[in-house]
C-alpha atoms as a PDB file:
ATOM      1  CA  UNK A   1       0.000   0.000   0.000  1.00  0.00           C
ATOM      2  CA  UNK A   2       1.353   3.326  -1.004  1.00  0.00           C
ATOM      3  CA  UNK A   3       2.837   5.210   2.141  1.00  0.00           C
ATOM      4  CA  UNK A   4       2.318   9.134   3.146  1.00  0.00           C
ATOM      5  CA  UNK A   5       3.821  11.609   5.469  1.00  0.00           C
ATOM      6  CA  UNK A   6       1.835  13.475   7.591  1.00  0.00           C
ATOM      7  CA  UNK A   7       3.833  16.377   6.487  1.00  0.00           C
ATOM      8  CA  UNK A   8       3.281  15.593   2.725  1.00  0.00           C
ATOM      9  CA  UNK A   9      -0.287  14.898   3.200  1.00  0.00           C
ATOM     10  CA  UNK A  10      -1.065  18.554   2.301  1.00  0.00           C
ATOM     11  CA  UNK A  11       0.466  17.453  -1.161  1.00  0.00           C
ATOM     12  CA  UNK A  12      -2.593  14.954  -2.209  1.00  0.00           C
ATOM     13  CA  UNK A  13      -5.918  16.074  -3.547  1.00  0.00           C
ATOM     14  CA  UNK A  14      -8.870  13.867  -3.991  1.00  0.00           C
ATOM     15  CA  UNK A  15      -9.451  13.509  -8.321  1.00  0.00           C
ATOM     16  CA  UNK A  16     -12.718  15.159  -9.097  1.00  0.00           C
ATOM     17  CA  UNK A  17     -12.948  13.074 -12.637  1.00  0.00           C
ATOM     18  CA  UNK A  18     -12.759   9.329 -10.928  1.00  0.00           C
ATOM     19  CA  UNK A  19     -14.522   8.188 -13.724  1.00  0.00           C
ATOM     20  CA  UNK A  20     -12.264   8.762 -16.610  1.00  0.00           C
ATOM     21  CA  UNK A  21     -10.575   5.932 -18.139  1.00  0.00           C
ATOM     22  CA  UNK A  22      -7.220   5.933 -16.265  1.00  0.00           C
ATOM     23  CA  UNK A  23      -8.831   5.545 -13.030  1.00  0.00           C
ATOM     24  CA  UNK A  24     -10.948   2.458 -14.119  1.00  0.00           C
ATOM     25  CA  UNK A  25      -9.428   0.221 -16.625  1.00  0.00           C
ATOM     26  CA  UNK A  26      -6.185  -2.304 -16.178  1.00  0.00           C
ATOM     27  CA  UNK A  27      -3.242  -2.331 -17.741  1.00  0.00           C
ATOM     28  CA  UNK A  28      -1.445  -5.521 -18.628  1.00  0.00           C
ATOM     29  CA  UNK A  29       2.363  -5.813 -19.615  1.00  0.00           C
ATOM     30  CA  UNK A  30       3.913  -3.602 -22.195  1.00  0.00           C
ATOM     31  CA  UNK A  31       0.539  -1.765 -22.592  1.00  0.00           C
ATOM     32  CA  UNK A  32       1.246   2.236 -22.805  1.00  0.00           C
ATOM     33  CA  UNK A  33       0.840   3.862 -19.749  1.00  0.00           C
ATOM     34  CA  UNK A  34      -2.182   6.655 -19.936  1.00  0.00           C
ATOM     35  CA  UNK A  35      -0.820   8.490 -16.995  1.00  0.00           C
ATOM     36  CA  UNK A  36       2.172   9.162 -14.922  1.00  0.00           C
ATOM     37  CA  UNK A  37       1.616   7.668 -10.954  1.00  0.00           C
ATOM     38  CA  UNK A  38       1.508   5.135  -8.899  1.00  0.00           C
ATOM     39  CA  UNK A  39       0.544   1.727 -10.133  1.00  0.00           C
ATOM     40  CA  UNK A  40      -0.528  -1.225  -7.970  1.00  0.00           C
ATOM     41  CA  UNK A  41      -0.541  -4.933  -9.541  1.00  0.00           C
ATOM     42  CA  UNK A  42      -4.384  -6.217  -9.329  1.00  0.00           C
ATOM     43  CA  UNK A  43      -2.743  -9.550  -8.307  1.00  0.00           C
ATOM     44  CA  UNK A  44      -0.185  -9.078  -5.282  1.00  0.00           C
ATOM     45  CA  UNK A  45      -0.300  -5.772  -4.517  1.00  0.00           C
ATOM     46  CA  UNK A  46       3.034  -4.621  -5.893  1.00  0.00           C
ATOM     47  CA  UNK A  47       3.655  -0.766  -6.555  1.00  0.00           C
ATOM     48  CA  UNK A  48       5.618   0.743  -9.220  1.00  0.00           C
ATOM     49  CA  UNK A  49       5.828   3.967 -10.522  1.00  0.00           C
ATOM     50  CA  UNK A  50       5.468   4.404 -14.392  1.00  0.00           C
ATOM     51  CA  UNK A  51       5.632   7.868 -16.656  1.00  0.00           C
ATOM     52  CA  UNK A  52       2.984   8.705 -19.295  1.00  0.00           C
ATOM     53  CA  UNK A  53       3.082   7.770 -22.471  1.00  0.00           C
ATOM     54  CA  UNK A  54       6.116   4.549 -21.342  1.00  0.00           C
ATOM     55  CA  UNK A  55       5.671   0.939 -21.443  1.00  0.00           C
ATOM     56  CA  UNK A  56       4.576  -0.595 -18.703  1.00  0.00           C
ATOM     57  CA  UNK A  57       7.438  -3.216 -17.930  1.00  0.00           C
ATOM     58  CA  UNK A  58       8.217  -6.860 -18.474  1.00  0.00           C
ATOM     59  CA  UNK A  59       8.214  -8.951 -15.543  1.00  0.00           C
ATOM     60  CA  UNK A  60      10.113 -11.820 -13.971  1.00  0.00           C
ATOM     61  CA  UNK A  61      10.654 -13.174 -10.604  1.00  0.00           C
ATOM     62  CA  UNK A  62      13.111 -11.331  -9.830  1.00  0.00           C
ATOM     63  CA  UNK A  63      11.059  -8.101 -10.150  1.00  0.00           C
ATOM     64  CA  UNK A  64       7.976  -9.282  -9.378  1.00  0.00           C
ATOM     65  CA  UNK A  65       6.359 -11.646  -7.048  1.00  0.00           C
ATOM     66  CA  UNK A  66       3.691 -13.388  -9.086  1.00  0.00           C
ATOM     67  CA  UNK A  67       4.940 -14.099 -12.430  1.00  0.00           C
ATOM     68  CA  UNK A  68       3.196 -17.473 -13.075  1.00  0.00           C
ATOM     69  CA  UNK A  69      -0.067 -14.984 -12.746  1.00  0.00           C
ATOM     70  CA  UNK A  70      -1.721 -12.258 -14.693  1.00  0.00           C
ATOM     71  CA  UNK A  71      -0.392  -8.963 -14.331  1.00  0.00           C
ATOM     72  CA  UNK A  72      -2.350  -6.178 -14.290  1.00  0.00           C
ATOM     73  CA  UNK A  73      -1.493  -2.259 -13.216  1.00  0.00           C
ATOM     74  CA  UNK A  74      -3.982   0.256 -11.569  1.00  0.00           C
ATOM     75  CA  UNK A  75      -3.546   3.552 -10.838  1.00  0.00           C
ATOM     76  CA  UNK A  76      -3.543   4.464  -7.370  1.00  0.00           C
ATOM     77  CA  UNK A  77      -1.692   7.606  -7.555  1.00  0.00           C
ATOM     78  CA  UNK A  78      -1.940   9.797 -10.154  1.00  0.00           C
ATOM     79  CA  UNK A  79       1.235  12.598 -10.388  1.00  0.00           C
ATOM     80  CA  UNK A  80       1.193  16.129 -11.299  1.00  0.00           C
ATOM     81  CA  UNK A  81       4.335  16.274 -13.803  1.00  0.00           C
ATOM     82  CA  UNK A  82       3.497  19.922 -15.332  1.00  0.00           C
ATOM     83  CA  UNK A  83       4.694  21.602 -12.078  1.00  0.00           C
ATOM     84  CA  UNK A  84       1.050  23.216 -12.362  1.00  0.00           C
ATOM     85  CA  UNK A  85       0.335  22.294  -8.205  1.00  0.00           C
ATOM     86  CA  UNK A  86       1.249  24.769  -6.308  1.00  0.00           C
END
């Protein structure tokens, strides 16, 4: 489970869109990632971080967990990478 600071709390906003696409589909290996964040694997629970517009990456054991299963990404964290936030 993704991790926060009390003192970077004030950094998070709740999405007001939680319906768009990127917030409800699954993404399996080497599909394009729609945006930059915080992705969680459907299966185990794994986090990585991925950049817009990237692969999401290959997997073996060595990098993740449940290999011999489907792999699927969510996003859990979406990141503001425009430097529009402040």
């Amino acid at each position: 489970m993704a991790q926060v600071a009390i003192d970077t709390k004030k950094y998070l906003s709740l999405t007001d869109k939680p319906s768009e696409d990127h917030w409800q589909k699954v993404y399996g290996i080497g599909s394009k990632v729609p945006a930059s964040g915080i992705y969680r694997c459907t299966t185990c629970g794994d986090e990585i971080t991925s950049n817009k517009g990237d692969q999401f990456p290959p997997q073996n054991k060595t990098q993740h967990p449940c290999q011999d299963e489907k792999i699927y990404w969510e996003l859990i964290v979406m990141t503001q990478t425009k430097g529009s936030g402040r």
